[in-house]
C-alpha atoms as a PDB file:
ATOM      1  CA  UNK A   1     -26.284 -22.750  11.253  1.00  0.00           C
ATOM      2  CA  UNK A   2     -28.582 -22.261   8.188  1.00  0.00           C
ATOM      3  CA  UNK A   3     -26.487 -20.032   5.257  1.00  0.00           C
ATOM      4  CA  UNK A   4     -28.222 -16.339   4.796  1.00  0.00           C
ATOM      5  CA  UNK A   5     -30.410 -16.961   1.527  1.00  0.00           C
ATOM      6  CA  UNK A   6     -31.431 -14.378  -0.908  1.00  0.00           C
ATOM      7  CA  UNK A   7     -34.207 -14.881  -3.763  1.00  0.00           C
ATOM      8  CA  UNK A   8     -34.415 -12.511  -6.896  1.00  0.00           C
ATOM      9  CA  UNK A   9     -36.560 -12.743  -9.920  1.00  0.00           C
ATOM     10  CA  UNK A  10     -34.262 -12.197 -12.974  1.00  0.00           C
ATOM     11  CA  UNK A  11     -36.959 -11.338 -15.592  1.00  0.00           C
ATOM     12  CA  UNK A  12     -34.133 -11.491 -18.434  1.00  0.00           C
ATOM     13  CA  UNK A  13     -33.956 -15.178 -17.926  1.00  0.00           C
ATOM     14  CA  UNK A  14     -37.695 -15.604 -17.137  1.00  0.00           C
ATOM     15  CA  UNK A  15     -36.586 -17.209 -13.365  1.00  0.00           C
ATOM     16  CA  UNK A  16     -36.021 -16.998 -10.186  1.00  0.00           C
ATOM     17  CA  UNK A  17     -32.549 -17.000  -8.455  1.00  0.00           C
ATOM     18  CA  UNK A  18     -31.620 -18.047  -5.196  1.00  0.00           C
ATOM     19  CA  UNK A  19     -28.198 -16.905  -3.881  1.00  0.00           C
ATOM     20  CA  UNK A  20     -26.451 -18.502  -0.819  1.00  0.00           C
ATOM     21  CA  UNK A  21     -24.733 -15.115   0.917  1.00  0.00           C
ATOM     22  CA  UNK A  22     -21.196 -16.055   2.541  1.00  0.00           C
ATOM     23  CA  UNK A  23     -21.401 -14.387   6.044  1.00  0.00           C
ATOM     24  CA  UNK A  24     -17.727 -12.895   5.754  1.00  0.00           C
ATOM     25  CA  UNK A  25     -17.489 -11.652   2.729  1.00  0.00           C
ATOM     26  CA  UNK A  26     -21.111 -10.773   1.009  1.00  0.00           C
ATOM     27  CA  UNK A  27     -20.405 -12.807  -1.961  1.00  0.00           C
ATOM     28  CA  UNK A  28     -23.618 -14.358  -3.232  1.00  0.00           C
ATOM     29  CA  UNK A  29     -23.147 -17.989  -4.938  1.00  0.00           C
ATOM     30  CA  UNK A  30     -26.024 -18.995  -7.291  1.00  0.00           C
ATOM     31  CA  UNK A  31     -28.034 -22.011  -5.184  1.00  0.00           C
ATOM     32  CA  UNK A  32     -31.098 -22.993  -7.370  1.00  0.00           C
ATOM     33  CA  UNK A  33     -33.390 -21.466 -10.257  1.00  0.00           C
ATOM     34  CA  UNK A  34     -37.170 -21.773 -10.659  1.00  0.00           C
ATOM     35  CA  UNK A  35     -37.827 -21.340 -14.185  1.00  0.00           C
ATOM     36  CA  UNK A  36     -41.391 -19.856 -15.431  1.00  0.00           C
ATOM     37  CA  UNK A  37     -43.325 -18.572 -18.702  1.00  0.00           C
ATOM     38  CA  UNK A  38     -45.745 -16.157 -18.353  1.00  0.00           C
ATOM     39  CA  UNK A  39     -48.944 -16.377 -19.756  1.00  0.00           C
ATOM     40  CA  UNK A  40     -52.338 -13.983 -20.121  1.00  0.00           C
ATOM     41  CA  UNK A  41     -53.382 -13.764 -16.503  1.00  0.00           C
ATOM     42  CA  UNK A  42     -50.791 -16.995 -15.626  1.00  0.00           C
ATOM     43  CA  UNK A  43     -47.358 -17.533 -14.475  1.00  0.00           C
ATOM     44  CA  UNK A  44     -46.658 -21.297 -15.081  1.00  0.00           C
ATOM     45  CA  UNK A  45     -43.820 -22.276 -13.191  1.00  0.00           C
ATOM     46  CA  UNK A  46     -41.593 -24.632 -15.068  1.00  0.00           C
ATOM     47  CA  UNK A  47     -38.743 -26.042 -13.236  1.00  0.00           C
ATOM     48  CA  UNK A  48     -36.957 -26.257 -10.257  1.00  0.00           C
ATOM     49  CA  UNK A  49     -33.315 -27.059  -9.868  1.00  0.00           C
ATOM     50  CA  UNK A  50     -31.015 -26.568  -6.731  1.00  0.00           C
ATOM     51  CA  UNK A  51     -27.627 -27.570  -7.056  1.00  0.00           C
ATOM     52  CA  UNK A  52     -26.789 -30.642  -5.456  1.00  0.00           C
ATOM     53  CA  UNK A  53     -23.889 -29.088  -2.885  1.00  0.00           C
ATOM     54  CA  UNK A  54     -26.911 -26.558  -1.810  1.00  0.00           C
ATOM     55  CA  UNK A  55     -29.680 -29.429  -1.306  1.00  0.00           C
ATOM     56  CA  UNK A  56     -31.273 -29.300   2.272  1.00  0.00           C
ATOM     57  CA  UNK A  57     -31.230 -25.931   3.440  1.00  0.00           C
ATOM     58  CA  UNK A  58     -34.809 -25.156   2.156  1.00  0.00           C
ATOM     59  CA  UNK A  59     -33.907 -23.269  -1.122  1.00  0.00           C
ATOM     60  CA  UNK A  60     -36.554 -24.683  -3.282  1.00  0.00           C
ATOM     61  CA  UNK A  61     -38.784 -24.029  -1.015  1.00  0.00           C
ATOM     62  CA  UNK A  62     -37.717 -20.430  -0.719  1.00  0.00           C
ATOM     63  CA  UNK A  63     -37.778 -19.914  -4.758  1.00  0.00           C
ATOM     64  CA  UNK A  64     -41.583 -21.594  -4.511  1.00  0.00           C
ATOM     65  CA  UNK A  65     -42.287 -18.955  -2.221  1.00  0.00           C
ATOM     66  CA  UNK A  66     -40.944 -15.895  -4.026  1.00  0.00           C
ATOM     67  CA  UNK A  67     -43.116 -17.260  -7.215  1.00  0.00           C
ATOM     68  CA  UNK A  68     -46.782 -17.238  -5.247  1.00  0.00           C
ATOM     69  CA  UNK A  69     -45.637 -14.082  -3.312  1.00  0.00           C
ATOM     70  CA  UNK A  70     -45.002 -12.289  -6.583  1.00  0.00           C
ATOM     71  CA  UNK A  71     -48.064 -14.063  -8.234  1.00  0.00           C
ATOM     72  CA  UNK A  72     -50.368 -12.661  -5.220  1.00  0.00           C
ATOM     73  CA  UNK A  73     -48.565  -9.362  -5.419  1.00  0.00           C
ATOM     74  CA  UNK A  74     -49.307  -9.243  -9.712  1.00  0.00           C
ATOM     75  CA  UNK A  75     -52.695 -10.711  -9.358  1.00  0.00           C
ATOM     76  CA  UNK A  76     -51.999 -13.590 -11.581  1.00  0.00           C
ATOM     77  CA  UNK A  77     -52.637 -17.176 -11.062  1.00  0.00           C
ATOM     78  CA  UNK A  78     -49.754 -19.751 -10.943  1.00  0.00           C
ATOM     79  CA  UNK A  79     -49.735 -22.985 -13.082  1.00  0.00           C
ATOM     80  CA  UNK A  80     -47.786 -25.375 -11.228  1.00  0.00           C
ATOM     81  CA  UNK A  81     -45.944 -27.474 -13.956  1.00  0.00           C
ATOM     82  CA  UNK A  82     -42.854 -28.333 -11.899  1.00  0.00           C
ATOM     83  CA  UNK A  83     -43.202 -31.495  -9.515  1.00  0.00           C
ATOM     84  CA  UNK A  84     -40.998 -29.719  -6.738  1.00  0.00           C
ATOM     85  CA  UNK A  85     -44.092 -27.065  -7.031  1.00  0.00           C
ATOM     86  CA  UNK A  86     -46.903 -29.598  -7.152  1.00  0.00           C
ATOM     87  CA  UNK A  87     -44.920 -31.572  -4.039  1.00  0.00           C
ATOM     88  CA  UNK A  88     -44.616 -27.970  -2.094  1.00  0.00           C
ATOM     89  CA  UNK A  89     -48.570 -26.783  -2.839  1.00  0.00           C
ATOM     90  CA  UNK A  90     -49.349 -29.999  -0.688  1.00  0.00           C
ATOM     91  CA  UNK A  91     -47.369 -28.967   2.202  1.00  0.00           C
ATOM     92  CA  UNK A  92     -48.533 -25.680   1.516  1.00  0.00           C
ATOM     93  CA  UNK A  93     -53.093 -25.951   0.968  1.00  0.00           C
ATOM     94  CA  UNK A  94     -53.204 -22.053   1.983  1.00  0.00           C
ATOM     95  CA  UNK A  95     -51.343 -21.409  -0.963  1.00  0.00           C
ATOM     96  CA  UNK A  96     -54.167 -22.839  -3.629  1.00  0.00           C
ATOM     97  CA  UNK A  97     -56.271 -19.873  -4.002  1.00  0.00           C
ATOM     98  CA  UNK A  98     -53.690 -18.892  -6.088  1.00  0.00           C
ATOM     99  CA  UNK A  99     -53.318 -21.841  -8.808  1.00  0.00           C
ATOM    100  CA  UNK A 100     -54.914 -21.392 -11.790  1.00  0.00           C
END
């Protein structure tokens, strides 16, 4: 069974943060960030990092998802720095449109 995964945007630390909820008790344990810098018209994504005991259960993707959601949503164009991102844009062509 695949953990309950949450994905929030904490603009303080210019990221994204993925939380693995535990089913009993609610508590959220930080899974993975996505780093980014914003730029005029740009959101270029720097990083991607999922800690190792969280690897596998489709986290980065998830946090690569949130980014180009929010990017559509802002009408800004990503710049895909990170190779997780570059690697995920290939398994992901209708996502494109959006890189800058």
């Amino acid at each position: 069974m695949e953990p309950e995964i949450a994905v929030a945007e904490n603009v303080a630390r210019t990221r994204y943060e993925a939380f693995v909820i535990d089913e009993e008790t609610g508590a959220r344990d930080l899974a993975g960030v996505l780093a980014y810098d914003d730029g005029e018209g740009t959101r270029t994504l720097l990083h991607t990092v999922v800690w190792e005991e969280h690897a596998g259960h489709g986290i980065g993707g998830r946090l690569a998802t949130r980014a180009f959601d929010d990017a559509r949503e802002r009408g800004v164009k990503i710049v895909p720095v990170c190779t997780f991102v570059q690697g995920w844009l290939e398994r992901h062509p209708d996502r494109t449109s959006l890189v800058a």
